[in-house]
PDB file of N, CA and C in Angstrom:
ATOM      1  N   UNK A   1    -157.394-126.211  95.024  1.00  0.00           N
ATOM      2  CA  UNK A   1    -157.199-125.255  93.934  1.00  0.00           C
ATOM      3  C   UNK A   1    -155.812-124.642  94.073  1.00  0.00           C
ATOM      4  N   UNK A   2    -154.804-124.390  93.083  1.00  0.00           N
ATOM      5  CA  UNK A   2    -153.517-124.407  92.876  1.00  0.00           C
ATOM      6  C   UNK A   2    -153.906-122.728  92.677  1.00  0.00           C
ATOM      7  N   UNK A   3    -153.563-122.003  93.572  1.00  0.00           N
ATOM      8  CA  UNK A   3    -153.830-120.212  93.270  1.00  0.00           C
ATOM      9  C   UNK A   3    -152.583-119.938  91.835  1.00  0.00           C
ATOM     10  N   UNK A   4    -152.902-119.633  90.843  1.00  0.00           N
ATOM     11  CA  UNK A   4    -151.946-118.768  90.015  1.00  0.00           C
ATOM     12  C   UNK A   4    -151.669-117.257  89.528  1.00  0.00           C
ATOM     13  N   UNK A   5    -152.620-116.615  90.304  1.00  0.00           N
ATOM     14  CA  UNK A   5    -152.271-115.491  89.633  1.00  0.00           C
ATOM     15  C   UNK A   5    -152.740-115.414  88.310  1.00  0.00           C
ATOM     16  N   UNK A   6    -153.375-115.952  87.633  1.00  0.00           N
ATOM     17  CA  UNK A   6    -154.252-115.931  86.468  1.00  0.00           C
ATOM     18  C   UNK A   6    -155.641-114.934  86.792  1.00  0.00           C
ATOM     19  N   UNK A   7    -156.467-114.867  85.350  1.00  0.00           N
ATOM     20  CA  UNK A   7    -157.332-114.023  85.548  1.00  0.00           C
ATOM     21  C   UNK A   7    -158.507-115.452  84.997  1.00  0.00           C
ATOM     22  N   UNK A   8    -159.673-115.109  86.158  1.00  0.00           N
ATOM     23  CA  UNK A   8    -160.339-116.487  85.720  1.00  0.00           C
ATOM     24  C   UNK A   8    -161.461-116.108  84.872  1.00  0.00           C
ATOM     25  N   UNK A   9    -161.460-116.278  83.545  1.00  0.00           N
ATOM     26  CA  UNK A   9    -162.337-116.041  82.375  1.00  0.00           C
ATOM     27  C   UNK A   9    -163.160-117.164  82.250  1.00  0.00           C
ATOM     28  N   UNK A  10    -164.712-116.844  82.637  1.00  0.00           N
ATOM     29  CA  UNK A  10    -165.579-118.323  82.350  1.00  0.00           C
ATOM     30  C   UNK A  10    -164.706-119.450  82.875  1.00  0.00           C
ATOM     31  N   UNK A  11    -164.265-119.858  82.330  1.00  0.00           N
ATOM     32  CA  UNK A  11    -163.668-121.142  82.522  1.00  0.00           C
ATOM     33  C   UNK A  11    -162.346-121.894  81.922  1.00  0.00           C
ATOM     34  N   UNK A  12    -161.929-120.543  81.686  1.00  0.00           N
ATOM     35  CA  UNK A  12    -160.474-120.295  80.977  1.00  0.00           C
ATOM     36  C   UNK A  12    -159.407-119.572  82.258  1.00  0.00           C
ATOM     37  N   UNK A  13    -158.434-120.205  82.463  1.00  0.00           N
ATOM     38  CA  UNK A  13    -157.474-120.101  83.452  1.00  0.00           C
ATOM     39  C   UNK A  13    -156.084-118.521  82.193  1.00  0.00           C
ATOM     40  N   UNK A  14    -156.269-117.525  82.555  1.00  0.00           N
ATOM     41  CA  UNK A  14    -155.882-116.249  81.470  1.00  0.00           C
ATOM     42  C   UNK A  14    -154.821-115.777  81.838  1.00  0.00           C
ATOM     43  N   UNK A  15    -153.145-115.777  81.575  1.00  0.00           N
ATOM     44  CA  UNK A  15    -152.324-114.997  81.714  1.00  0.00           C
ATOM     45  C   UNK A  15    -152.350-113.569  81.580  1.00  0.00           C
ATOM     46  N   UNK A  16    -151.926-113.134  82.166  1.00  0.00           N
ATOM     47  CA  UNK A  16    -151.981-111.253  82.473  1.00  0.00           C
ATOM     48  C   UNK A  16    -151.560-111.319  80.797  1.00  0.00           C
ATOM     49  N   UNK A  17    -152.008-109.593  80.218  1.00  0.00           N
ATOM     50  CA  UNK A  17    -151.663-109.075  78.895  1.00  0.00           C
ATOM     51  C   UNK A  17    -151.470-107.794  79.527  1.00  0.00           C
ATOM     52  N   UNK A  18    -151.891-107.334  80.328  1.00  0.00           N
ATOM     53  CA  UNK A  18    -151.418-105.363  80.749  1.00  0.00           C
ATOM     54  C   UNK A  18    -150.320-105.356  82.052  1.00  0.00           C
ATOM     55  N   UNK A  19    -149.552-106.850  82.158  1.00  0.00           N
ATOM     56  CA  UNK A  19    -148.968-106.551  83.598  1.00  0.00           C
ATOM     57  C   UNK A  19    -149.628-107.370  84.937  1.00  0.00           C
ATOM     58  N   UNK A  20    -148.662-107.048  85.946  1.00  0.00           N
ATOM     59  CA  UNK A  20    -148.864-107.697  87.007  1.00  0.00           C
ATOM     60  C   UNK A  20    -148.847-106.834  88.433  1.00  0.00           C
ATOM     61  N   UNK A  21    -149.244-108.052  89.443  1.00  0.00           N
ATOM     62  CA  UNK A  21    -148.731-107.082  91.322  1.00  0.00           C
ATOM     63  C   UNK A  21    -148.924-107.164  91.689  1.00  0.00           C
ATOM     64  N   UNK A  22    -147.690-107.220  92.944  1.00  0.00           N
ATOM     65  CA  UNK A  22    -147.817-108.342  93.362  1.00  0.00           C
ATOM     66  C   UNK A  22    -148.966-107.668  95.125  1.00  0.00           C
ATOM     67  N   UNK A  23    -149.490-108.705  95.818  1.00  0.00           N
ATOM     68  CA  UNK A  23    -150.882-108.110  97.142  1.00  0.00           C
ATOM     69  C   UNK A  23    -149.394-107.934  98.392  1.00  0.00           C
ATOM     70  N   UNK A  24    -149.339-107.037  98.942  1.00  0.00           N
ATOM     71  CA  UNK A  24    -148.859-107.031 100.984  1.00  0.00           C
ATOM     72  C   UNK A  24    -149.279-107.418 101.892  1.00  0.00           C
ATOM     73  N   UNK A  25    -148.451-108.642 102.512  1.00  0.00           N
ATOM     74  CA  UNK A  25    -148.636-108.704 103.565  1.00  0.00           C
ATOM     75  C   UNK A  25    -148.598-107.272 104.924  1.00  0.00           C
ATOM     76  N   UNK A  26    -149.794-107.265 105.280  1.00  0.00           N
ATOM     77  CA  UNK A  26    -149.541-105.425 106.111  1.00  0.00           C
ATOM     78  C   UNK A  26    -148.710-106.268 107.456  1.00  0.00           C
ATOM     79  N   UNK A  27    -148.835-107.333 107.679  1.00  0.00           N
ATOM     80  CA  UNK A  27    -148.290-107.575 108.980  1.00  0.00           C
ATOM     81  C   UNK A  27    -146.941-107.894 109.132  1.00  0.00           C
ATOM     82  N   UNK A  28    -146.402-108.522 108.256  1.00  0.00           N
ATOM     83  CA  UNK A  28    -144.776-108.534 107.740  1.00  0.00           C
ATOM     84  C   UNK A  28    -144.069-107.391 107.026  1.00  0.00           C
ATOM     85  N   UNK A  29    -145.340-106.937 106.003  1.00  0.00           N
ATOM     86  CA  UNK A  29    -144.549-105.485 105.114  1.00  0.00           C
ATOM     87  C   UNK A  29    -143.943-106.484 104.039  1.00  0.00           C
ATOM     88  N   UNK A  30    -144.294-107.659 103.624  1.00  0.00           N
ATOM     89  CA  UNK A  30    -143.363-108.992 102.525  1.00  0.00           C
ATOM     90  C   UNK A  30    -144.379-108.908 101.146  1.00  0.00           C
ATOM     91  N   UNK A  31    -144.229-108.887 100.540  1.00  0.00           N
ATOM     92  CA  UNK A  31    -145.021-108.961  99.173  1.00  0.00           C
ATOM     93  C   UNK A  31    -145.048-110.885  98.880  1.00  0.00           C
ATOM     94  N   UNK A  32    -146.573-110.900  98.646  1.00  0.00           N
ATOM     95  CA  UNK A  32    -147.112-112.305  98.618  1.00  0.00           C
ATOM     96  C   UNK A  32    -147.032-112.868  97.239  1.00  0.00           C
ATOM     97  N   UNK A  33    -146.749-114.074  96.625  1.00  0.00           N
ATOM     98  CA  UNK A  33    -146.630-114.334  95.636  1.00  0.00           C
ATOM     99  C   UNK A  33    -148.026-115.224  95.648  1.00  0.00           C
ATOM    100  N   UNK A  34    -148.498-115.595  94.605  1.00  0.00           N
ATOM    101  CA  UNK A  34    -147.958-115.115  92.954  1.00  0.00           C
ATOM    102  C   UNK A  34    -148.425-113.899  92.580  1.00  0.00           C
ATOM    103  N   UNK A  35    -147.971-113.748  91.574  1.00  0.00           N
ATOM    104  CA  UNK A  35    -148.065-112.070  91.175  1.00  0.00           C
ATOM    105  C   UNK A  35    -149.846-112.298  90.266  1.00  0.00           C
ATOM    106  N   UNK A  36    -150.513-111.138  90.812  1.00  0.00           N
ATOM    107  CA  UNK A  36    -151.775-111.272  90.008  1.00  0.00           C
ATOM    108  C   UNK A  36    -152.056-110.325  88.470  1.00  0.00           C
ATOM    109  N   UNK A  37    -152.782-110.713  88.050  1.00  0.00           N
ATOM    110  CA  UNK A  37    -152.430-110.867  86.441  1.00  0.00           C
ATOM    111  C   UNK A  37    -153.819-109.733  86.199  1.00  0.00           C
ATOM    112  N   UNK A  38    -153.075-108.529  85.527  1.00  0.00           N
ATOM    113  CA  UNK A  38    -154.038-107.319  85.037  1.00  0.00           C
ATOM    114  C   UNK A  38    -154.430-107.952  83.611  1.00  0.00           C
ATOM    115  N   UNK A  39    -155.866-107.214  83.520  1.00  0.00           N
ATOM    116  CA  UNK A  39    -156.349-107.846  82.014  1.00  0.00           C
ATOM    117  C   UNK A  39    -156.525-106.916  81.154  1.00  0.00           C
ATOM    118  N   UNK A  40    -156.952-106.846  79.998  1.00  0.00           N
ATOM    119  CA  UNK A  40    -156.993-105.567  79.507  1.00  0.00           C
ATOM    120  C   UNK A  40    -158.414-105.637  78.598  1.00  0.00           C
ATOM    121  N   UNK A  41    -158.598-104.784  77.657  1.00  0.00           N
ATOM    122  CA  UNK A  41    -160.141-104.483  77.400  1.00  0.00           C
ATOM    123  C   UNK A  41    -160.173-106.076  76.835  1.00  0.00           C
ATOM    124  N   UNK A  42    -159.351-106.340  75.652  1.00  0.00           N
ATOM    125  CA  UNK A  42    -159.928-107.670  75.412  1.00  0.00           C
ATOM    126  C   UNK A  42    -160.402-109.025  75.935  1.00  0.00           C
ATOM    127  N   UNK A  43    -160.139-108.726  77.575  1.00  0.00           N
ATOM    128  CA  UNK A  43    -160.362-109.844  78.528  1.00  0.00           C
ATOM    129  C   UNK A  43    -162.033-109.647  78.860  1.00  0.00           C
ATOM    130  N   UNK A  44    -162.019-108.036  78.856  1.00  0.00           N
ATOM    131  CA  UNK A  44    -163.325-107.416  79.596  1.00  0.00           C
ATOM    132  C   UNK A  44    -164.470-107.547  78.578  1.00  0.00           C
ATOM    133  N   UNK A  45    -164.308-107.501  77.768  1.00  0.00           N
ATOM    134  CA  UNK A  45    -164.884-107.410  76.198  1.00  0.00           C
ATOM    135  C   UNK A  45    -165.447-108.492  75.571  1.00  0.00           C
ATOM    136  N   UNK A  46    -164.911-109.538  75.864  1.00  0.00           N
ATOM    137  CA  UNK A  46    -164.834-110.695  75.095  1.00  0.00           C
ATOM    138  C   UNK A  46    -166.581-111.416  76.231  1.00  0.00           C
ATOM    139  N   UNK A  47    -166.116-111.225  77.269  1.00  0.00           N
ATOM    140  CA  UNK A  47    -166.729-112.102  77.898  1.00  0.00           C
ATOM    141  C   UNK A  47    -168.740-110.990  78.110  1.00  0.00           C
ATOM    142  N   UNK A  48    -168.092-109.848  78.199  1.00  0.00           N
ATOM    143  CA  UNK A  48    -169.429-109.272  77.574  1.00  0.00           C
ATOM    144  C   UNK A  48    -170.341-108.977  76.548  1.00  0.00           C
ATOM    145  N   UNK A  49    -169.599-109.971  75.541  1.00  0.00           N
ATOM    146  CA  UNK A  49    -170.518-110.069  74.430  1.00  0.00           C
ATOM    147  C   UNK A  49    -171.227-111.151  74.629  1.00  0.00           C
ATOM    148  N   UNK A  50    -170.791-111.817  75.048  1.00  0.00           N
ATOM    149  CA  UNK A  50    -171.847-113.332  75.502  1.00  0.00           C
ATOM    150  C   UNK A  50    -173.063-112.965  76.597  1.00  0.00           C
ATOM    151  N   UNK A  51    -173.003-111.838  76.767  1.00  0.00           N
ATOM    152  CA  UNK A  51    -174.775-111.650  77.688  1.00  0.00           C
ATOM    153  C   UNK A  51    -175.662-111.572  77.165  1.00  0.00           C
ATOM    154  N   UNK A  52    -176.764-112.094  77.498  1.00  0.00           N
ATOM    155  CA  UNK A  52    -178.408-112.540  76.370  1.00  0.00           C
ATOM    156  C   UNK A  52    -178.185-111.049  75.680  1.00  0.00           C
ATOM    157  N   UNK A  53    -178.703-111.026  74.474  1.00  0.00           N
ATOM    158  CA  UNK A  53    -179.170-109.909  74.093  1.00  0.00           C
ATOM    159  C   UNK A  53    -180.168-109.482  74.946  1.00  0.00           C
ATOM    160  N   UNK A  54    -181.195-109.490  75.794  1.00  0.00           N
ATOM    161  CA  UNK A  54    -182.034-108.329  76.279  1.00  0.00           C
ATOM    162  C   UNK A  54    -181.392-107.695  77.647  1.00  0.00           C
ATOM    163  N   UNK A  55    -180.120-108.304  77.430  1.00  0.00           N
ATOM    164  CA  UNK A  55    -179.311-107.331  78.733  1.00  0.00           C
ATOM    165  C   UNK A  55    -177.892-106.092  78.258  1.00  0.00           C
ATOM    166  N   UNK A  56    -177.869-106.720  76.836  1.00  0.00           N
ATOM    167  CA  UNK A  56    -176.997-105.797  75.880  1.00  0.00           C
ATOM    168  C   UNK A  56    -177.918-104.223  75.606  1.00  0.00           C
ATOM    169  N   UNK A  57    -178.943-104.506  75.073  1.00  0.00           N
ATOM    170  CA  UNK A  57    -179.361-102.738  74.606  1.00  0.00           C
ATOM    171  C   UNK A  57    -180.509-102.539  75.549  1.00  0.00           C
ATOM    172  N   UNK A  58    -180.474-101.842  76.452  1.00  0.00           N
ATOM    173  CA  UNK A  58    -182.490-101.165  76.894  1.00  0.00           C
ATOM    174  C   UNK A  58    -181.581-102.622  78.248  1.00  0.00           C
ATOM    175  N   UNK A  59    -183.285-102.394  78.139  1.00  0.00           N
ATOM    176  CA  UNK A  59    -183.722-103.559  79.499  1.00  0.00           C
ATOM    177  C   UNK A  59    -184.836-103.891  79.291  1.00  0.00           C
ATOM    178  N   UNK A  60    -184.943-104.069  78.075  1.00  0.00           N
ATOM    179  CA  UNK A  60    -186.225-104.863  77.284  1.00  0.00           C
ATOM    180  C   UNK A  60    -187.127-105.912  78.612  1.00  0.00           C
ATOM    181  N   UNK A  61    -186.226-106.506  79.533  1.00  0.00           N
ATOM    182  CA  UNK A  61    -187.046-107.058  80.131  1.00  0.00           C
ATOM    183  C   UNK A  61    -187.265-106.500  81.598  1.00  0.00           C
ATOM    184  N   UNK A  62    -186.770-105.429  81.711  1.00  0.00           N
ATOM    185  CA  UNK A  62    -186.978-104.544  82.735  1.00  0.00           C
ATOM    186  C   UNK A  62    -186.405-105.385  84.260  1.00  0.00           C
ATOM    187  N   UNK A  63    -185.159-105.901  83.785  1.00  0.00           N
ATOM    188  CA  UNK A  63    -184.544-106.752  84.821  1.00  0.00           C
ATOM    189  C   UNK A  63    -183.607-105.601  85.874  1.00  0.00           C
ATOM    190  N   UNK A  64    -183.732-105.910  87.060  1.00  0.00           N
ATOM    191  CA  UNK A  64    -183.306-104.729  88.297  1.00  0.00           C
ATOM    192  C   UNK A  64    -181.846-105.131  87.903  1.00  0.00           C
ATOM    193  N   UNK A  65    -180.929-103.955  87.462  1.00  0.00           N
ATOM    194  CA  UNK A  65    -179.707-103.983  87.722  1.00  0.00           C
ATOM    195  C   UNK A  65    -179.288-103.067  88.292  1.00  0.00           C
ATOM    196  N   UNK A  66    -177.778-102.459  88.245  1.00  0.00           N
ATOM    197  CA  UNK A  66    -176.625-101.392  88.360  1.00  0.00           C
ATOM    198  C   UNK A  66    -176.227-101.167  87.180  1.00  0.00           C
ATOM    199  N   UNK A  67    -176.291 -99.753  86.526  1.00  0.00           N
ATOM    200  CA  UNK A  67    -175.359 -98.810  85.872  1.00  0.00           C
ATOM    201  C   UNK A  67    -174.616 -97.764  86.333  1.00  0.00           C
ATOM    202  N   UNK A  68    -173.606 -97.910  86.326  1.00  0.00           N
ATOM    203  CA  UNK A  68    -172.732 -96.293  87.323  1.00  0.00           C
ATOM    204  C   UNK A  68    -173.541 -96.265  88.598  1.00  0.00           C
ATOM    205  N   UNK A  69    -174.084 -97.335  89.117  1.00  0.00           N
ATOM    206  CA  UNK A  69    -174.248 -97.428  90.653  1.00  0.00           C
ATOM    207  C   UNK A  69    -175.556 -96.761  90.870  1.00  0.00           C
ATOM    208  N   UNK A  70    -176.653 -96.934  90.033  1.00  0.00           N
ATOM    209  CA  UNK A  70    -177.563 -96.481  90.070  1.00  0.00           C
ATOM    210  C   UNK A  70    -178.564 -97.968  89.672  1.00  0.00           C
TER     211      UNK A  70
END
């Protein structure tokens, strides 16, 4: 796997839209390339509309998740 610094959407390889930045090496103090790629709501958005509907409103099926860590 060729690392790019992309944002990996499903199965779509996604150039940054809000910016980039780059990770530290703490043991050199060298900034590591490639630069990783910020997404923005439409990255976040897109891919949460595709969840079954009974995980969109309620919990119709009373499936154990996390909301705000609860």
């Amino acid at each position: 796997m060729n690392l790019t610094g992309h944002l990996l959407i499903g199965a779509a390889d996604v150039p940054a839209t809000e910016g980039t930045m780059k990770a530290l090496n703490p043991a050199t103090n060298s900034l590591i390339e490639p630069e990783f790629a910020f997404g923005g709501a439409e990255q976040v958005d897109g891919p949460a509309a595709l969840l079954p509907e009974a995980l969109r409103d309620g919990n119709r099926l009373q499936l154990p998740r996390l909301v705000d860590g609860q």
